[in-house]
C-alpha atoms as a PDB file:
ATOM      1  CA  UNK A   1      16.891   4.156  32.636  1.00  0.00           C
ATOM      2  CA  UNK A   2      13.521   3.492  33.690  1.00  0.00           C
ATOM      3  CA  UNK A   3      13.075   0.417  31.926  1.00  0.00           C
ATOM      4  CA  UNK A   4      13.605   2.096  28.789  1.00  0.00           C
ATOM      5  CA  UNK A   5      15.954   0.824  25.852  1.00  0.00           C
ATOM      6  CA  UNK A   6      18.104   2.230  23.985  1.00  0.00           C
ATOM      7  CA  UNK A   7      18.628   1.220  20.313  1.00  0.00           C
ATOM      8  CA  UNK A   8      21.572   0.671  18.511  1.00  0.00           C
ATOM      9  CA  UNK A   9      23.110   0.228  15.103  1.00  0.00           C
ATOM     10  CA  UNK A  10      20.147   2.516  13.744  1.00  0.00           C
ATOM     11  CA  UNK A  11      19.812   2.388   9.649  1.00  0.00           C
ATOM     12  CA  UNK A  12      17.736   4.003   8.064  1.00  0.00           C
ATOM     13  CA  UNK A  13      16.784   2.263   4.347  1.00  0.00           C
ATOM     14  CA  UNK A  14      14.715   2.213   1.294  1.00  0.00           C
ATOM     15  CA  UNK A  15      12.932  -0.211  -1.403  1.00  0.00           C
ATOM     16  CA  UNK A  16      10.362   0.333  -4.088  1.00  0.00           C
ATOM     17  CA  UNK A  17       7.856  -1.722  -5.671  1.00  0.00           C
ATOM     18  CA  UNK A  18       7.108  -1.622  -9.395  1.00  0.00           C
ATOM     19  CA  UNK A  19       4.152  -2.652 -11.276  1.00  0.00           C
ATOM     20  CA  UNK A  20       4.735  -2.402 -14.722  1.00  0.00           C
ATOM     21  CA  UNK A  21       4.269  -6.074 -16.979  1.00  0.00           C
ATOM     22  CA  UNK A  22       1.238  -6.666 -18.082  1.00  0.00           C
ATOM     23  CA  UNK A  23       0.987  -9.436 -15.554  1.00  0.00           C
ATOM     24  CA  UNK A  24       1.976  -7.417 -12.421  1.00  0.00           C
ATOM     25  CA  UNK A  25      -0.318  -4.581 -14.087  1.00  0.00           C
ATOM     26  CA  UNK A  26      -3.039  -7.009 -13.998  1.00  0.00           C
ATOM     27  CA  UNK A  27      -2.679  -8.407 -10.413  1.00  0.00           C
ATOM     28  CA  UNK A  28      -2.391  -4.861  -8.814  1.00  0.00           C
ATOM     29  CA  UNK A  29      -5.065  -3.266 -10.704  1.00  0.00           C
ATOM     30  CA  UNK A  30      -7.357  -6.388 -10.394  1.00  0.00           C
ATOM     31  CA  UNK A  31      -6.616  -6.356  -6.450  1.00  0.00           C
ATOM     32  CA  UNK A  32      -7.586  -2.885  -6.549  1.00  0.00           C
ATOM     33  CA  UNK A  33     -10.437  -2.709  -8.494  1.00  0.00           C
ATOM     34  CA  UNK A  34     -12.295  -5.668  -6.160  1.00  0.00           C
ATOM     35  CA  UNK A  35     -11.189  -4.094  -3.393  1.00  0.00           C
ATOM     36  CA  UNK A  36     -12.014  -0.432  -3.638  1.00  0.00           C
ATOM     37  CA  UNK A  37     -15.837  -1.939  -4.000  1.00  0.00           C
ATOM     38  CA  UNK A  38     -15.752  -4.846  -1.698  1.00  0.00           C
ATOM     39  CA  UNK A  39     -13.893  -4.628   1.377  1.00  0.00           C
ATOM     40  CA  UNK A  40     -14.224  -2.939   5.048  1.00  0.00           C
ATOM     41  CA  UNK A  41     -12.330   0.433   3.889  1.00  0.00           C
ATOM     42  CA  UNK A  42     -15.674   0.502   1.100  1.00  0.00           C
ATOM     43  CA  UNK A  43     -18.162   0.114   3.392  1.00  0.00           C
ATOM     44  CA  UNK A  44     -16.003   2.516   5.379  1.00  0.00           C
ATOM     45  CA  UNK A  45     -15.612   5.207   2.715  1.00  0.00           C
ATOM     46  CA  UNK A  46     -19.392   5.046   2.416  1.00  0.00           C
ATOM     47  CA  UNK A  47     -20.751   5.294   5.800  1.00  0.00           C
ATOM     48  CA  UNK A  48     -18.541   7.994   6.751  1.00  0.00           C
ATOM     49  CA  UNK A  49     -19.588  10.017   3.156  1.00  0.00           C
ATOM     50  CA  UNK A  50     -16.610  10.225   1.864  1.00  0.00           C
ATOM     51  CA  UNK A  51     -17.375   8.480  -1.318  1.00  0.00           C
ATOM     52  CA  UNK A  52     -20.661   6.817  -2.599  1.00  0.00           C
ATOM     53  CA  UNK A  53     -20.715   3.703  -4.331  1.00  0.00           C
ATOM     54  CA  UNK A  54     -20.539   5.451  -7.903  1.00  0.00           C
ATOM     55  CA  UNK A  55     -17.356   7.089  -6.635  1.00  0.00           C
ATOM     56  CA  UNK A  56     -15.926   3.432  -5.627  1.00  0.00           C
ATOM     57  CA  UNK A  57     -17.153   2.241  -9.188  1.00  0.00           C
ATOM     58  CA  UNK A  58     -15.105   4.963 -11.035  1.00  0.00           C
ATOM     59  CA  UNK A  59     -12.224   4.206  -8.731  1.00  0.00           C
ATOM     60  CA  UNK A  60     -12.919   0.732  -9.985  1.00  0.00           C
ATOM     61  CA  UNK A  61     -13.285   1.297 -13.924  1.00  0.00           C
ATOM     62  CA  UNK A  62     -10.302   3.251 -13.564  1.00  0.00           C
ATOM     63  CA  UNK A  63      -7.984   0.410 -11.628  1.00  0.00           C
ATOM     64  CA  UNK A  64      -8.847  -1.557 -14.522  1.00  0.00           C
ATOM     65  CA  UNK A  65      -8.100   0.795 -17.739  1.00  0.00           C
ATOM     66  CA  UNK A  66      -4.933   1.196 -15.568  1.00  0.00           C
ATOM     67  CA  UNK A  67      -4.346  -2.365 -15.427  1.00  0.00           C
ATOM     68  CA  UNK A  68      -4.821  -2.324 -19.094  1.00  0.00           C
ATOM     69  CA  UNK A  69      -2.891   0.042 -20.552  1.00  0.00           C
ATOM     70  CA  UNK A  70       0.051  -0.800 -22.219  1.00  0.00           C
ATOM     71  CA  UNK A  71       2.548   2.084 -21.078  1.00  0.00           C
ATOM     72  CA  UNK A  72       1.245   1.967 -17.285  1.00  0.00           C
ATOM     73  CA  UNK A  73       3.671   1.198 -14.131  1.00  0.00           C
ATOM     74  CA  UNK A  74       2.962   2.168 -10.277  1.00  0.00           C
ATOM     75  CA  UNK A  75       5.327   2.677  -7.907  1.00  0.00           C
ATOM     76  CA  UNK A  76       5.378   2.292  -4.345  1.00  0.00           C
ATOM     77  CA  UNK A  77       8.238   3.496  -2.005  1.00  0.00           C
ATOM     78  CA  UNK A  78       8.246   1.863   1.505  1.00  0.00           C
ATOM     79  CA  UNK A  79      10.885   3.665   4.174  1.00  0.00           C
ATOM     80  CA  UNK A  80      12.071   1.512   6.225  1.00  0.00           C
ATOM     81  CA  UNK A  81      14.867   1.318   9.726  1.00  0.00           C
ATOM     82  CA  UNK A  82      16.822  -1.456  11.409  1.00  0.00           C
ATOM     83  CA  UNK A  83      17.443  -1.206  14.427  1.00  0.00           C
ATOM     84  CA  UNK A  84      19.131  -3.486  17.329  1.00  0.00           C
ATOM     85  CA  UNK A  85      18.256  -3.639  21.017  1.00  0.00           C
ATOM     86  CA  UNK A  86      21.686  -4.407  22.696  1.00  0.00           C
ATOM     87  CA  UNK A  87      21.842  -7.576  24.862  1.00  0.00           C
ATOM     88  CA  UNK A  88      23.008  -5.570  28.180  1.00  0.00           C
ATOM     89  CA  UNK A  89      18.976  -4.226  27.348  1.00  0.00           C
ATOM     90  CA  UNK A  90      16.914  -6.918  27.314  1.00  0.00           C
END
């Protein structure tokens, strides 16, 4: 086949994370916060115009009343597939 592979036993799956204690709430929104103001993708977000640093500071503030408020959650769904490269393959 060309050195190409095949895959088998394909399966195609799900899982979700949830951020809803106060604790969780607190450690996503905190992570968040710092990071939408002090990382590579702020400087990035920046430089390229899309935001200016009062945008990242309202993005900030609002991580935080997030991360505060007692009715909050966040999900996140991640897709994910397993998938197996037969021996006769490899």
């Amino acid at each position: 086949m060309g050195g190409r592979r095949r895959l088998t036993d394909v399966r195609a799956s799900s899982s979700t994370w949830c951020f809803a204690s106060p604790e969780d709430r607190a450690w996503w929104g905190g992570m968040w916060a710092d990071r939408i103001i002090e990382s590579a993708m702020a400087r990035q977000l920046v430089d390229t115009g899309l935001a200016t640093p009062a945008d990242l500071r309202r993005i900030s503030a609002a991580w935080t009343a997030w991360s505060e408020a007692d009715d909050g959650w966040f999900s996140i769904l991640h897709g994910e597939i397993l998938c197996r490269v037969p021996a006769s393959a490899r």
